[in-house]
C-alpha atoms as a PDB file:
ATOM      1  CA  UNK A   1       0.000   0.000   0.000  1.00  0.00           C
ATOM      2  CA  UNK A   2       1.233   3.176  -0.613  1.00  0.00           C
ATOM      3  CA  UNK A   3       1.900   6.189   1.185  1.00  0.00           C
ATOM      4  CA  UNK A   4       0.715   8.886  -1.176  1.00  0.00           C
ATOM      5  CA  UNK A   5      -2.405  10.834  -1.162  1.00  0.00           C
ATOM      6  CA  UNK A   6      -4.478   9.460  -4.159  1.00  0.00           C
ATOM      7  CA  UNK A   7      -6.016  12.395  -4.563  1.00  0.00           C
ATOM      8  CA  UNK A   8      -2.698  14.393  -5.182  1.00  0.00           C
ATOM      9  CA  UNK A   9      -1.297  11.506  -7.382  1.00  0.00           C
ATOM     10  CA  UNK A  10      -4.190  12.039  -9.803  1.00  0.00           C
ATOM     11  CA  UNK A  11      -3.620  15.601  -9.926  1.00  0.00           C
ATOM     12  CA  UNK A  12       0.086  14.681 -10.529  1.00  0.00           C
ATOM     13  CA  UNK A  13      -0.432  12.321 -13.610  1.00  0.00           C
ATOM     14  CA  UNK A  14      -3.666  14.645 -14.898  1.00  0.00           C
ATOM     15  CA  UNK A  15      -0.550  16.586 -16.057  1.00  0.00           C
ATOM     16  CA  UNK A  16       0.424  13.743 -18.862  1.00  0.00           C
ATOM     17  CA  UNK A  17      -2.233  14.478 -21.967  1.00  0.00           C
ATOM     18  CA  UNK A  18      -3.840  11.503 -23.470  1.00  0.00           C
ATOM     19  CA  UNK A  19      -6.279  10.366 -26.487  1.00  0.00           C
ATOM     20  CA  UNK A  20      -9.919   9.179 -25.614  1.00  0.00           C
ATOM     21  CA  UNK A  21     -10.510   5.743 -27.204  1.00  0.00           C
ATOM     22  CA  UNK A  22     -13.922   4.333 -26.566  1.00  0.00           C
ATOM     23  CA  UNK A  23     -14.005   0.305 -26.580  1.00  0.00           C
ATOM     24  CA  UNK A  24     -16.410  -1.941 -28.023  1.00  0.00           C
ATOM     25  CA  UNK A  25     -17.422  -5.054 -29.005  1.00  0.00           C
ATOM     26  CA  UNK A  26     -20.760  -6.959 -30.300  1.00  0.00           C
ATOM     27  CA  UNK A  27     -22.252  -9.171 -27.721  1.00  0.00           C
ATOM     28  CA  UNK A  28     -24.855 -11.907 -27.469  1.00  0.00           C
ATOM     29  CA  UNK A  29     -26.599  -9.458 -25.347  1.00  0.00           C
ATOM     30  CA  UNK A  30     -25.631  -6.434 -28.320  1.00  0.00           C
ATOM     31  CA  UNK A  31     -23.445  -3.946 -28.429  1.00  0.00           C
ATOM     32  CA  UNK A  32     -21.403  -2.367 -25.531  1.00  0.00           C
ATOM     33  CA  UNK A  33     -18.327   0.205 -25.385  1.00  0.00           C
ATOM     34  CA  UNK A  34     -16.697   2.145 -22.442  1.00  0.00           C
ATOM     35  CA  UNK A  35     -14.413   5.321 -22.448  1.00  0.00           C
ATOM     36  CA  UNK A  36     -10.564   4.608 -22.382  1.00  0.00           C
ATOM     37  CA  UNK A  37      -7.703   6.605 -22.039  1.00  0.00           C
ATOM     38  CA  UNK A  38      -5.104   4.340 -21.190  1.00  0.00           C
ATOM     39  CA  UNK A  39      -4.400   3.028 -24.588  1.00  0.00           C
ATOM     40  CA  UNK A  40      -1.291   2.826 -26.511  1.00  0.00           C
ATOM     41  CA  UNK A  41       0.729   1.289 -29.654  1.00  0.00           C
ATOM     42  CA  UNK A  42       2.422  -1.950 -27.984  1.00  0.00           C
ATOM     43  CA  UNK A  43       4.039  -3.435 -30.746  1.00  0.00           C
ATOM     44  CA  UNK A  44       4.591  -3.303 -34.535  1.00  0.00           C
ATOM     45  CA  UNK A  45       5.596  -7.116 -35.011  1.00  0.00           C
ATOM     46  CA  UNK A  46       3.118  -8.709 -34.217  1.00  0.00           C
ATOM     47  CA  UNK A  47       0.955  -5.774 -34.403  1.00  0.00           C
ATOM     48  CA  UNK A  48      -0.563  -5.339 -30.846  1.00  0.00           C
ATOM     49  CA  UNK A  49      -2.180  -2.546 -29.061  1.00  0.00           C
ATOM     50  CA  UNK A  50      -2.908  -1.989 -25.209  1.00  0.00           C
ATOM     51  CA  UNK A  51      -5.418  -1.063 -23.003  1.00  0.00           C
ATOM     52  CA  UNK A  52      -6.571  -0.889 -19.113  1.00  0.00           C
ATOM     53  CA  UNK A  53     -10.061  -0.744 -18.180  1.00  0.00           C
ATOM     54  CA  UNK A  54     -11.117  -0.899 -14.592  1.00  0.00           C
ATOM     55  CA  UNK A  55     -11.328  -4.442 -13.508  1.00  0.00           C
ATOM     56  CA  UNK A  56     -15.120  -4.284 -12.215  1.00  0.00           C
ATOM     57  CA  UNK A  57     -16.492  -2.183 -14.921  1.00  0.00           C
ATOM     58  CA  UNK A  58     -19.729  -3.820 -16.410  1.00  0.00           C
ATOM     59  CA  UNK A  59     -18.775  -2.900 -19.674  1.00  0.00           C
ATOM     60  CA  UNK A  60     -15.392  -4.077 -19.539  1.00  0.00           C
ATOM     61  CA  UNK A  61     -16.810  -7.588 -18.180  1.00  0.00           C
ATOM     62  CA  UNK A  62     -18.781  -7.630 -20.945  1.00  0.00           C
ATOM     63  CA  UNK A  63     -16.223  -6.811 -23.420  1.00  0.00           C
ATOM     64  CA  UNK A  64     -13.527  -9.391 -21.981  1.00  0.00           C
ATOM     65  CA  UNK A  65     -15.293 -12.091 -23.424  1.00  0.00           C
ATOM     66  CA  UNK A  66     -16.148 -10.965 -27.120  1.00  0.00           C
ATOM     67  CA  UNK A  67     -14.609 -12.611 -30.081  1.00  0.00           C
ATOM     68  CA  UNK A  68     -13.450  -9.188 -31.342  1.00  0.00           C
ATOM     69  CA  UNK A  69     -12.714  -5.586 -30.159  1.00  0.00           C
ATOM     70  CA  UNK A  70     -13.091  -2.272 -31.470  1.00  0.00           C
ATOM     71  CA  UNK A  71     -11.255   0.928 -31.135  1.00  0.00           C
ATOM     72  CA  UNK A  72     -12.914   4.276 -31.870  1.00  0.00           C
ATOM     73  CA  UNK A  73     -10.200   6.910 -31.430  1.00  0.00           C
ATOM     74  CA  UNK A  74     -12.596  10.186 -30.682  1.00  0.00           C
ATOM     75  CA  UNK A  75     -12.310  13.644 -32.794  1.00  0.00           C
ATOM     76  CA  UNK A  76     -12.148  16.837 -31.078  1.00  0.00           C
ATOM     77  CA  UNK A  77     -16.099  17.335 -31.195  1.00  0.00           C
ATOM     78  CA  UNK A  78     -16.735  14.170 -29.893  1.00  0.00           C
ATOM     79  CA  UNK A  79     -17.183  15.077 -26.302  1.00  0.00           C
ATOM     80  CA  UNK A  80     -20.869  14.132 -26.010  1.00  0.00           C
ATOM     81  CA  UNK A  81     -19.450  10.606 -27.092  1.00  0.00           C
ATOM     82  CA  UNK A  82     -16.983  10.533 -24.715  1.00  0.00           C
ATOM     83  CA  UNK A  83     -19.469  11.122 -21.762  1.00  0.00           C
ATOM     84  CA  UNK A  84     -22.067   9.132 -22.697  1.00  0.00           C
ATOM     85  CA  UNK A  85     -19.510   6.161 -22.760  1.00  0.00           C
ATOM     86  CA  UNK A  86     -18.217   6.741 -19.733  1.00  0.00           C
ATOM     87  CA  UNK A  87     -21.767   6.679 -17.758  1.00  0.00           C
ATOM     88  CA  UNK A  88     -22.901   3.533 -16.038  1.00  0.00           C
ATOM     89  CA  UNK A  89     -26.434   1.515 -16.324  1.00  0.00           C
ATOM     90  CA  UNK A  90     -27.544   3.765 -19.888  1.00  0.00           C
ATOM     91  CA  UNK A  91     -28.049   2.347 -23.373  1.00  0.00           C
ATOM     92  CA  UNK A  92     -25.032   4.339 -24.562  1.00  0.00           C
ATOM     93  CA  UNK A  93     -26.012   3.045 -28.259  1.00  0.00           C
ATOM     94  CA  UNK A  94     -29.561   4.764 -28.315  1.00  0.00           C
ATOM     95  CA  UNK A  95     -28.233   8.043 -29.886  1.00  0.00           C
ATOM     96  CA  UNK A  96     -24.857   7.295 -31.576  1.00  0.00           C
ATOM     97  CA  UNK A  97     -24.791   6.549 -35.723  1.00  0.00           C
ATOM     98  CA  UNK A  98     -21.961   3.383 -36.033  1.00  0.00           C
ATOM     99  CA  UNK A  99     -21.101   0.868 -38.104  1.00  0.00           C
ATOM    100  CA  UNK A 100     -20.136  -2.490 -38.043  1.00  0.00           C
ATOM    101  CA  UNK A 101     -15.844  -3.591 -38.111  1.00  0.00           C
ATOM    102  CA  UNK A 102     -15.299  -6.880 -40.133  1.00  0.00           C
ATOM    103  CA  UNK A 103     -15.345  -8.474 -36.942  1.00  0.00           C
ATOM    104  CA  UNK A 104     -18.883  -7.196 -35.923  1.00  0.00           C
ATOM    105  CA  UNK A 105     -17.322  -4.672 -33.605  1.00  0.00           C
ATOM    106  CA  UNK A 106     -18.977  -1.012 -33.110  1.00  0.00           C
ATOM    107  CA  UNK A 107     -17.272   1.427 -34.939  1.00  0.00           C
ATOM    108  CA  UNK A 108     -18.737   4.618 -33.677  1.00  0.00           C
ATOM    109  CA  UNK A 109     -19.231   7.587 -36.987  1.00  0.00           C
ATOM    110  CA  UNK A 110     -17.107  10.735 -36.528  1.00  0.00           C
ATOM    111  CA  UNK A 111     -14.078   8.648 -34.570  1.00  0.00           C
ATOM    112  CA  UNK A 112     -10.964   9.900 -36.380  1.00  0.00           C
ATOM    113  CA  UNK A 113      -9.717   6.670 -36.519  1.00  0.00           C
ATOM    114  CA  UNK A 114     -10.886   2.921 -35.930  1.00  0.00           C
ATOM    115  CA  UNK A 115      -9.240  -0.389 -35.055  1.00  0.00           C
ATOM    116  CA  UNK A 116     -10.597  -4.007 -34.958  1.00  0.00           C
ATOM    117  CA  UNK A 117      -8.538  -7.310 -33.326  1.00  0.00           C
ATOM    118  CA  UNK A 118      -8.637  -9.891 -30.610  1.00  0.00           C
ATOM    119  CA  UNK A 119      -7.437  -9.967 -26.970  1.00  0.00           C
ATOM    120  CA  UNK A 120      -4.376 -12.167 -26.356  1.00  0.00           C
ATOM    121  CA  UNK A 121      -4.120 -11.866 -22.541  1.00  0.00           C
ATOM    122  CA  UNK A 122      -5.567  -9.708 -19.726  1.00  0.00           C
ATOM    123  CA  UNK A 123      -3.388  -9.855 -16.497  1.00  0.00           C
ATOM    124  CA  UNK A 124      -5.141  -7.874 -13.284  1.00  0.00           C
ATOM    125  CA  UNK A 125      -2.414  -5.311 -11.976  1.00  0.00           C
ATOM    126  CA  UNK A 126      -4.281  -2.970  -8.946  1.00  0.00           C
ATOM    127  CA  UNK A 127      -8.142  -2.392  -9.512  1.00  0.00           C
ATOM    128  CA  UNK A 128      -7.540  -2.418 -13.634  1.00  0.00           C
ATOM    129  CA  UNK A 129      -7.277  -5.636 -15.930  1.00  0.00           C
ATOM    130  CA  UNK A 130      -4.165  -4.780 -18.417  1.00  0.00           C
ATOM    131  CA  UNK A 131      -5.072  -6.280 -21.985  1.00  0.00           C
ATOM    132  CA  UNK A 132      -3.030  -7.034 -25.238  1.00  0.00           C
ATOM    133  CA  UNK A 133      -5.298  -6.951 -27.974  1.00  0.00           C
ATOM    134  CA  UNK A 134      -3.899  -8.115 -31.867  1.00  0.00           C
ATOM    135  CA  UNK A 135      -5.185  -5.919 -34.720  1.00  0.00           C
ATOM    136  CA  UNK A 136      -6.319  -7.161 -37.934  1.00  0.00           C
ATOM    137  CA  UNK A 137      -8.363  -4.106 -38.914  1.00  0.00           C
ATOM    138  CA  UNK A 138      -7.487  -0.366 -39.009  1.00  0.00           C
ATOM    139  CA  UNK A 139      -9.044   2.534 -40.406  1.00  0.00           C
ATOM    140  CA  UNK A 140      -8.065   6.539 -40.390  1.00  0.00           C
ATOM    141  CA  UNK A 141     -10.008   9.754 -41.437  1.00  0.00           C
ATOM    142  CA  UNK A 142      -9.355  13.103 -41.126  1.00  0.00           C
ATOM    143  CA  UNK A 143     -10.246  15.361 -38.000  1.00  0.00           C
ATOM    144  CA  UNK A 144      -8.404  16.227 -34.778  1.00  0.00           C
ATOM    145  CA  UNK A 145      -8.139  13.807 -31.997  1.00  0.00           C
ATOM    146  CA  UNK A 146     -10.301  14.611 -28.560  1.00  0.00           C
ATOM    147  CA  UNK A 147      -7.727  15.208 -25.439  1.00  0.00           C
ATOM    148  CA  UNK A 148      -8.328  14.609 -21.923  1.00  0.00           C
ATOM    149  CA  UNK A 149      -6.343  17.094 -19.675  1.00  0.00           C
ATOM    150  CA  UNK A 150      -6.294  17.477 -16.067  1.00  0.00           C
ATOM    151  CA  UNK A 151      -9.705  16.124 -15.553  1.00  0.00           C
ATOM    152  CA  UNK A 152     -11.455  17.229 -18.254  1.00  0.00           C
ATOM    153  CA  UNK A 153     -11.719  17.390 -22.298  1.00  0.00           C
ATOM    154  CA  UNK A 154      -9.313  19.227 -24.341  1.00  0.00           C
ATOM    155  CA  UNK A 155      -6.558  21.532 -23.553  1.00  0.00           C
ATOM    156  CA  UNK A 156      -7.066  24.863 -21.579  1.00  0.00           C
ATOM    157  CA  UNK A 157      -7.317  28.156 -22.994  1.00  0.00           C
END
């Protein structure tokens, strides 16, 4: 256990700007997705991405167990998205246009960029399940990507 105030530690590492990816996949039960921003490039041979999503998040749970999984890298405008994705116990599909990966996976409309594979592993590190996902499918448009700063969307000023 550590000796830091968790509080102050996310304050700290708020400082570090990242992407907003939201996840999804196609379900016996339909679709489901959840806002990420703990993704990243893992490696180029094999090609393999990464991802941590909180270990008890319905979503994820959901997610963990689909034959494929989609990435939706948000544009700036996206926002909306973004929230709705990241609230609990809504149909977060009712009012968002996508389209279906090879795969079956979501990919949401007006993402600047879209990725489809399979997970490899999950290993639990904490309160968050670490994944390595293999990509078979990717996809880029134009646009600007959404940020997450400090707590919030975009950059300030």
């Amino acid at each position: 256990m550590s000796s830091l105030d968790i509080s102050h530690y996310k304050e700290v590492v708020g400082h570090y700007v990242t992407g907003v990816v939201v996840i999804t996949a196609h379900t016996a039960e339909g679709p489901v997705g959840f806002t990420c921003q703990t993704f990243s490039s893992l490696s180029l041979d094999p090609i393999l991405i990464s991802f941590a999503a909180n270990s008890a998040g319905q979503s994820w749970l959901r997610i963990r167990g689909a034959e494929a999984v989609g990435f939706n890298m948000l544009a700036a405008d996206q926002v909306d998205v973004a929230r709705v994705f990241a609230t609990s116990g809504i149909d977060k599909f009712a009012d968002v246009h996508w389209n279906t990966a090879p795969h079956g996976s979501p990919l949401l409309e007006g993402a600047i960029a879209h990725l489809e594979g399979r997970i490899l592993s999950v290993a639990t590190h904490g309160d968050h399940d670490f994944a390595v996902v293999a990509i078979d499918f990717v996809q880029a448009d134009a646009g600007s990507p959404l940020l997450y700063y400090r707590g919030d969307f975009g950059l300030p000023g």
